[in-house]
PDB file of N, CA and C in Angstrom:
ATOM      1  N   UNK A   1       0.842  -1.184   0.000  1.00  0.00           N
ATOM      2  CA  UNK A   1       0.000   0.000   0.000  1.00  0.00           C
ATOM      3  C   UNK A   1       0.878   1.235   0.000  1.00  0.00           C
ATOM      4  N   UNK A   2       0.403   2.363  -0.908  1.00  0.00           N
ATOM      5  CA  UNK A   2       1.437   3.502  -0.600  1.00  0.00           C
ATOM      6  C   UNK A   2       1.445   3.953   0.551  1.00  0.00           C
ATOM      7  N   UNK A   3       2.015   4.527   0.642  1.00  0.00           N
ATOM      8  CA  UNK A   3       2.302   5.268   2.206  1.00  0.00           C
ATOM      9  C   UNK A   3       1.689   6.804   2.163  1.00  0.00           C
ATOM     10  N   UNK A   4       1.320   7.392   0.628  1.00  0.00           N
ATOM     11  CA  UNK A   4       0.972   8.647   0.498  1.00  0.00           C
ATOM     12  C   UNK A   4      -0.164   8.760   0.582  1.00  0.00           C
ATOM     13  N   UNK A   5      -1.345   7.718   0.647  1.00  0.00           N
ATOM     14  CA  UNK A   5      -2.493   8.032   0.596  1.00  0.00           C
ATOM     15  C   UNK A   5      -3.094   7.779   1.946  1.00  0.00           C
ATOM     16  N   UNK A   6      -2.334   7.591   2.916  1.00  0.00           N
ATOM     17  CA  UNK A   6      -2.874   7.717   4.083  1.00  0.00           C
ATOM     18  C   UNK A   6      -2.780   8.945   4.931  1.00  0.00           C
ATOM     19  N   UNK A   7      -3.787   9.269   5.715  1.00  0.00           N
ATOM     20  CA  UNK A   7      -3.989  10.828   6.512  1.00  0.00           C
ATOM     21  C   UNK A   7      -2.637  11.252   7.198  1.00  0.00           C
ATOM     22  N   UNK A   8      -2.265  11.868   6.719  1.00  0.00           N
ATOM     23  CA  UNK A   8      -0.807  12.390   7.879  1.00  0.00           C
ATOM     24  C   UNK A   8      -1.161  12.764   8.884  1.00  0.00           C
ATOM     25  N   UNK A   9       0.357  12.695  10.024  1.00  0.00           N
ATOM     26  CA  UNK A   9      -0.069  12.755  11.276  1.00  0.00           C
ATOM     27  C   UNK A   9      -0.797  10.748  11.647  1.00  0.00           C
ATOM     28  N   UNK A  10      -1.711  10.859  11.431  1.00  0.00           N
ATOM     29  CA  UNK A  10      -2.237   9.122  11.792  1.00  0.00           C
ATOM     30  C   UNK A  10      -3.291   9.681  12.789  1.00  0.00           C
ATOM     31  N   UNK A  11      -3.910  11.168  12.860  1.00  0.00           N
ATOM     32  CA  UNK A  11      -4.703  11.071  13.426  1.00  0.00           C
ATOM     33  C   UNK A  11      -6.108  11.356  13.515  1.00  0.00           C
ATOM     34  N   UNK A  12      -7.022  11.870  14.045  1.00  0.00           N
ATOM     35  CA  UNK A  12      -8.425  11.417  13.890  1.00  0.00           C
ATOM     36  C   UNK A  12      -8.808  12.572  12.511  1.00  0.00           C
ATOM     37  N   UNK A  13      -9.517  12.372  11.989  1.00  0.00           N
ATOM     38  CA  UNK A  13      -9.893  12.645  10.811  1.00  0.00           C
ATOM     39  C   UNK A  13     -10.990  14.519  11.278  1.00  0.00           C
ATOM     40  N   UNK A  14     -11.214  15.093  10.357  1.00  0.00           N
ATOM     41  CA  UNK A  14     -12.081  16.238  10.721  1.00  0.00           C
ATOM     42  C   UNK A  14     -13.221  15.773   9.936  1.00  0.00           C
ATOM     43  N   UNK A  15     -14.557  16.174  11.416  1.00  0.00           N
ATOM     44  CA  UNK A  15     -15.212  15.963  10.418  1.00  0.00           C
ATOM     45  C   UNK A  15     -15.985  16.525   9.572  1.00  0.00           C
ATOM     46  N   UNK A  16     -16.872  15.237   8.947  1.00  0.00           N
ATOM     47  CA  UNK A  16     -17.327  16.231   7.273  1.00  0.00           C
ATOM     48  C   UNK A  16     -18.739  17.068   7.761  1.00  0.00           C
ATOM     49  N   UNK A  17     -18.927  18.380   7.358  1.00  0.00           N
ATOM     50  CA  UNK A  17     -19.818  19.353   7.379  1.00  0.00           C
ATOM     51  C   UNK A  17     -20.987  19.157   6.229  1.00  0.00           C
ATOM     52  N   UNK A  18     -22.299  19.232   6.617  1.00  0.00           N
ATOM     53  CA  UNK A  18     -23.322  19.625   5.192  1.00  0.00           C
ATOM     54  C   UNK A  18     -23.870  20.838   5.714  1.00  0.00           C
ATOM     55  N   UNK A  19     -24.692  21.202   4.435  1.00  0.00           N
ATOM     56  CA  UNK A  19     -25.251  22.404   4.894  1.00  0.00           C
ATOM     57  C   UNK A  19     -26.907  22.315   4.936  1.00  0.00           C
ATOM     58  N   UNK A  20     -27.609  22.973   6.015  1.00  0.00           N
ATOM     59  CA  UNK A  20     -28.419  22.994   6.409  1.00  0.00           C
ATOM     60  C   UNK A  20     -29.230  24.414   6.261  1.00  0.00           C
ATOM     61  N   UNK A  21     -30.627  24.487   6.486  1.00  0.00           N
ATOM     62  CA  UNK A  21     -31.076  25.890   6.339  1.00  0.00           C
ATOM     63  C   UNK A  21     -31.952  25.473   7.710  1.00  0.00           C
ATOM     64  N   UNK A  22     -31.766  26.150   8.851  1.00  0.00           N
ATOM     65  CA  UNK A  22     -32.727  26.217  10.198  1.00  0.00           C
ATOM     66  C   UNK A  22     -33.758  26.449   9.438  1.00  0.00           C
ATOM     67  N   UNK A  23     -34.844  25.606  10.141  1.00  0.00           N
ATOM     68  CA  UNK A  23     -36.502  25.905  10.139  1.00  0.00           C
ATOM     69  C   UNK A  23     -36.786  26.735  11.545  1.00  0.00           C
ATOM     70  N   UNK A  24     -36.250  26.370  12.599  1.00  0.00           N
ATOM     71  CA  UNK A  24     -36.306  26.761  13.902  1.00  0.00           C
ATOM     72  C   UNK A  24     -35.085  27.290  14.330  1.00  0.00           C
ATOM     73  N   UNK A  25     -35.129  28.038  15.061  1.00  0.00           N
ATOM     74  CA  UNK A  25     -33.849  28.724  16.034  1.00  0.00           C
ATOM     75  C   UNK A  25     -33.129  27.591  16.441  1.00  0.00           C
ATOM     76  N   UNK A  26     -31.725  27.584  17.079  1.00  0.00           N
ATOM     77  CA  UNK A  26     -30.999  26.419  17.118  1.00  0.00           C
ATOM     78  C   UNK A  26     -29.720  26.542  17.837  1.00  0.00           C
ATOM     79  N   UNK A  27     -29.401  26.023  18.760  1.00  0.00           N
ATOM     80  CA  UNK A  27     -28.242  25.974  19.423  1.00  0.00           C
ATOM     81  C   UNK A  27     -27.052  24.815  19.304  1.00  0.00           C
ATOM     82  N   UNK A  28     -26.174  25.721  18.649  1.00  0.00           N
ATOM     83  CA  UNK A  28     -25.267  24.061  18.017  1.00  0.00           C
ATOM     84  C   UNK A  28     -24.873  23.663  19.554  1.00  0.00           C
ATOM     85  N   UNK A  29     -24.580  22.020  19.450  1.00  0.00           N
ATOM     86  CA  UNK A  29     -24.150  20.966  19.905  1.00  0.00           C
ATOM     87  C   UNK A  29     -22.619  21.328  20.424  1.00  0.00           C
ATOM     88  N   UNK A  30     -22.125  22.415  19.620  1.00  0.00           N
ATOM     89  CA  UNK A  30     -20.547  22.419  19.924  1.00  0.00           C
ATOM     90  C   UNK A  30     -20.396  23.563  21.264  1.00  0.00           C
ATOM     91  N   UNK A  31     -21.543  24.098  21.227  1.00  0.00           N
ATOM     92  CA  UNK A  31     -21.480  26.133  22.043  1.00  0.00           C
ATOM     93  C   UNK A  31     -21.608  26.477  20.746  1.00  0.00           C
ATOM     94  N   UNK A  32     -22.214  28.147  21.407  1.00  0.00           N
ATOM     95  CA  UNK A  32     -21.373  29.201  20.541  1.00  0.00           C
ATOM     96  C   UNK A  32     -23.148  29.585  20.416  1.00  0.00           C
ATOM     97  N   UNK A  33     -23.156  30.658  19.326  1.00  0.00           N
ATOM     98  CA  UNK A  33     -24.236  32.020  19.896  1.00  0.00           C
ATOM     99  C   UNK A  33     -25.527  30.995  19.287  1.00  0.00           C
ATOM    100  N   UNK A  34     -26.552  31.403  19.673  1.00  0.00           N
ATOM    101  CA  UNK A  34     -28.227  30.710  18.686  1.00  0.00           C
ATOM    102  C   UNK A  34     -28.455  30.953  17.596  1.00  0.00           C
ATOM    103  N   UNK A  35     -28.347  30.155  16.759  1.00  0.00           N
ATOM    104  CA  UNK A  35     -28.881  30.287  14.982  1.00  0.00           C
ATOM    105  C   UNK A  35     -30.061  30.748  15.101  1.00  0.00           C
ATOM    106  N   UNK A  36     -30.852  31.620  14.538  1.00  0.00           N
ATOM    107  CA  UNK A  36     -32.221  32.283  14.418  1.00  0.00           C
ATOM    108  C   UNK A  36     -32.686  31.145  12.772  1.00  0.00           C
ATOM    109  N   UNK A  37     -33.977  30.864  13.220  1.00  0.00           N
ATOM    110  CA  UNK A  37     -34.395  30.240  12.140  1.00  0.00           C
ATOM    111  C   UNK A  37     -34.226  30.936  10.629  1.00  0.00           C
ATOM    112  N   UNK A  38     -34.479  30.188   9.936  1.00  0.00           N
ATOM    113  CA  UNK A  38     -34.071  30.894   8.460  1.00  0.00           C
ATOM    114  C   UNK A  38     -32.265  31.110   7.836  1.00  0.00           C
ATOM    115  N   UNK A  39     -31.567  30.664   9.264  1.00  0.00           N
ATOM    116  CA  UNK A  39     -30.029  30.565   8.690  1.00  0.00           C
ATOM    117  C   UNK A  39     -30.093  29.211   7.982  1.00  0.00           C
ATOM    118  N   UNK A  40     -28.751  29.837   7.422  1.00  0.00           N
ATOM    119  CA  UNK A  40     -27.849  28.719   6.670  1.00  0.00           C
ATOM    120  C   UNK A  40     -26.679  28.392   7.291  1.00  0.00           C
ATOM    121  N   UNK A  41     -26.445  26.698   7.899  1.00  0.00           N
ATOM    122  CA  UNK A  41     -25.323  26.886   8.587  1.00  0.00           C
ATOM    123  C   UNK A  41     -24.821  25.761   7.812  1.00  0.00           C
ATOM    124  N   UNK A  42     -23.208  25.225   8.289  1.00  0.00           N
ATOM    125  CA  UNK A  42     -22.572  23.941   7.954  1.00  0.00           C
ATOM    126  C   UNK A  42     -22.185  23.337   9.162  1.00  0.00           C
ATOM    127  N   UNK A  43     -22.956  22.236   9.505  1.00  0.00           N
ATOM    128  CA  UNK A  43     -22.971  21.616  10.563  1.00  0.00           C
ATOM    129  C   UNK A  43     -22.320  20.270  10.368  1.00  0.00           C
ATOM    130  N   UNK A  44     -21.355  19.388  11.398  1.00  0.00           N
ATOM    131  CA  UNK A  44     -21.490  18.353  11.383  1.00  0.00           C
ATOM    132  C   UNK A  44     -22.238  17.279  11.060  1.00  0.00           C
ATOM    133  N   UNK A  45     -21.810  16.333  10.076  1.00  0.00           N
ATOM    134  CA  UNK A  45     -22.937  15.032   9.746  1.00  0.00           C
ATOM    135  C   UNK A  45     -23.747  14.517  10.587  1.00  0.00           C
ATOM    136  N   UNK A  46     -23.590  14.142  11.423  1.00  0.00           N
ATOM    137  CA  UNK A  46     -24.226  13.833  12.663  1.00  0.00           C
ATOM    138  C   UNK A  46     -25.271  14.628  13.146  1.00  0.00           C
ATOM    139  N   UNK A  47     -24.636  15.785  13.766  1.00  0.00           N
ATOM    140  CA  UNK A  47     -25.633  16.904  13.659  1.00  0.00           C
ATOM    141  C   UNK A  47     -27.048  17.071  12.695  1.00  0.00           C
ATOM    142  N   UNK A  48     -26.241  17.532  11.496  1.00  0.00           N
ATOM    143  CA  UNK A  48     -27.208  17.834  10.517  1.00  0.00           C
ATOM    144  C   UNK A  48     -28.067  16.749  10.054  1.00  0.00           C
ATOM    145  N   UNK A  49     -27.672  15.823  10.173  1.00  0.00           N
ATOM    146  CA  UNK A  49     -28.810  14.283   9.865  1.00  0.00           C
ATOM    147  C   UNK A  49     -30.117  14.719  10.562  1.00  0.00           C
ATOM    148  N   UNK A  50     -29.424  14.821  11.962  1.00  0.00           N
ATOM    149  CA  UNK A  50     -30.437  14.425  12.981  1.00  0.00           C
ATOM    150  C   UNK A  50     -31.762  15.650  12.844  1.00  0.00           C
ATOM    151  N   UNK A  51     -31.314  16.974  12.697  1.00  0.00           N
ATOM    152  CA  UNK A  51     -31.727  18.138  12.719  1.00  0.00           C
ATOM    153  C   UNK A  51     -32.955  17.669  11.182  1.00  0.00           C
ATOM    154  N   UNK A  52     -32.405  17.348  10.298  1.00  0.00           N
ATOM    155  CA  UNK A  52     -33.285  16.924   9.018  1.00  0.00           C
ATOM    156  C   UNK A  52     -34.024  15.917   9.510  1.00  0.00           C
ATOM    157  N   UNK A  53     -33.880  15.038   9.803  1.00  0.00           N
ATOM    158  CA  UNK A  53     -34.611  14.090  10.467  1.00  0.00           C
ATOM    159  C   UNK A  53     -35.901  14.498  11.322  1.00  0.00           C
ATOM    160  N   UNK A  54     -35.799  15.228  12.066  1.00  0.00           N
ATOM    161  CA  UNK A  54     -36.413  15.209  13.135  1.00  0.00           C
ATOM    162  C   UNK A  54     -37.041  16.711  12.735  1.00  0.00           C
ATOM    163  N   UNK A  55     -36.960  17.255  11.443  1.00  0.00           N
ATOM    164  CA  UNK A  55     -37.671  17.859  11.146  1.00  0.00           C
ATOM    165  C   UNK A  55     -37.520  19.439  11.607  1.00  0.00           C
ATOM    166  N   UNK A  56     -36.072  20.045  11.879  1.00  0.00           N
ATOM    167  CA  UNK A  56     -36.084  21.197  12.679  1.00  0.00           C
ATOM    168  C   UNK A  56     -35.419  21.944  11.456  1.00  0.00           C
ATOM    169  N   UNK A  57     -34.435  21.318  10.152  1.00  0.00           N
ATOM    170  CA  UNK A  57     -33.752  22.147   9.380  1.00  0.00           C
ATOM    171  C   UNK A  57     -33.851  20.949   7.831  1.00  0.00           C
ATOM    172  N   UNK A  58     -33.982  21.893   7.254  1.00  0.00           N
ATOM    173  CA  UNK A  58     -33.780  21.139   5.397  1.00  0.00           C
ATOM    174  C   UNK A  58     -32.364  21.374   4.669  1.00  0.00           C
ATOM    175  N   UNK A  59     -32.372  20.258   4.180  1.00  0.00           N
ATOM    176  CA  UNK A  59     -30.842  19.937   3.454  1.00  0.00           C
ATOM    177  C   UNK A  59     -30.570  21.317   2.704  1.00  0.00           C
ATOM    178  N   UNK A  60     -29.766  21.521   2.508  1.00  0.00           N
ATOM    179  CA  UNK A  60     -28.840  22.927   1.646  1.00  0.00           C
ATOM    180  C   UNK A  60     -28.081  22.951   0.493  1.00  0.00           C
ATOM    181  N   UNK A  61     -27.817  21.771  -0.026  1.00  0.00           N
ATOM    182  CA  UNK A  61     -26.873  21.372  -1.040  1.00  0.00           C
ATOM    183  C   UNK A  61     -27.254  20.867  -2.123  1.00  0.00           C
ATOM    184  N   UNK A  62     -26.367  21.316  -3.406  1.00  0.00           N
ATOM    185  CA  UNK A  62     -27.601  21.287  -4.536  1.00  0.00           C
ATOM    186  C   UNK A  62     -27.275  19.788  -4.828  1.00  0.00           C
ATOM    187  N   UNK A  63     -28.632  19.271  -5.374  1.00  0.00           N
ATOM    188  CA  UNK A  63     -28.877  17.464  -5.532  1.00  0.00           C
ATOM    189  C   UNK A  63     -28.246  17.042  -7.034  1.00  0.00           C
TER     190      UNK A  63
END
């Protein structure tokens, strides 16, 4: 296996962001100030799944 295609360093990966549009006001998971509904943010996968899911924000990214 090459040796170049692996993550340098060897360590944890960052993770991947989508973008979201708040339906509702919103307090990220990480801190930090309240999204007012109607933003556009880039949230963690995790995050943003759940938020679409559960019906509080709609996907942002063109299909």
């Amino acid at each position: 296996m090459d040796k170049g295609s692996e993550p340098a360093g060897g360590g944890p990966r960052k993770a991947r962001k989508f973008p979201v549009k708040l339906l509702t006001g919103y307090w990220p998971l990480g801190g930090g100030e309240k999204m007012p509904a109607g933003s556009e943010a880039e949230l963690p996968a995790d995050e943003a799944k759940d938020l679409v899911k559960r019906g509080l924000a709609a996907r942002n990214d063109p299909l």
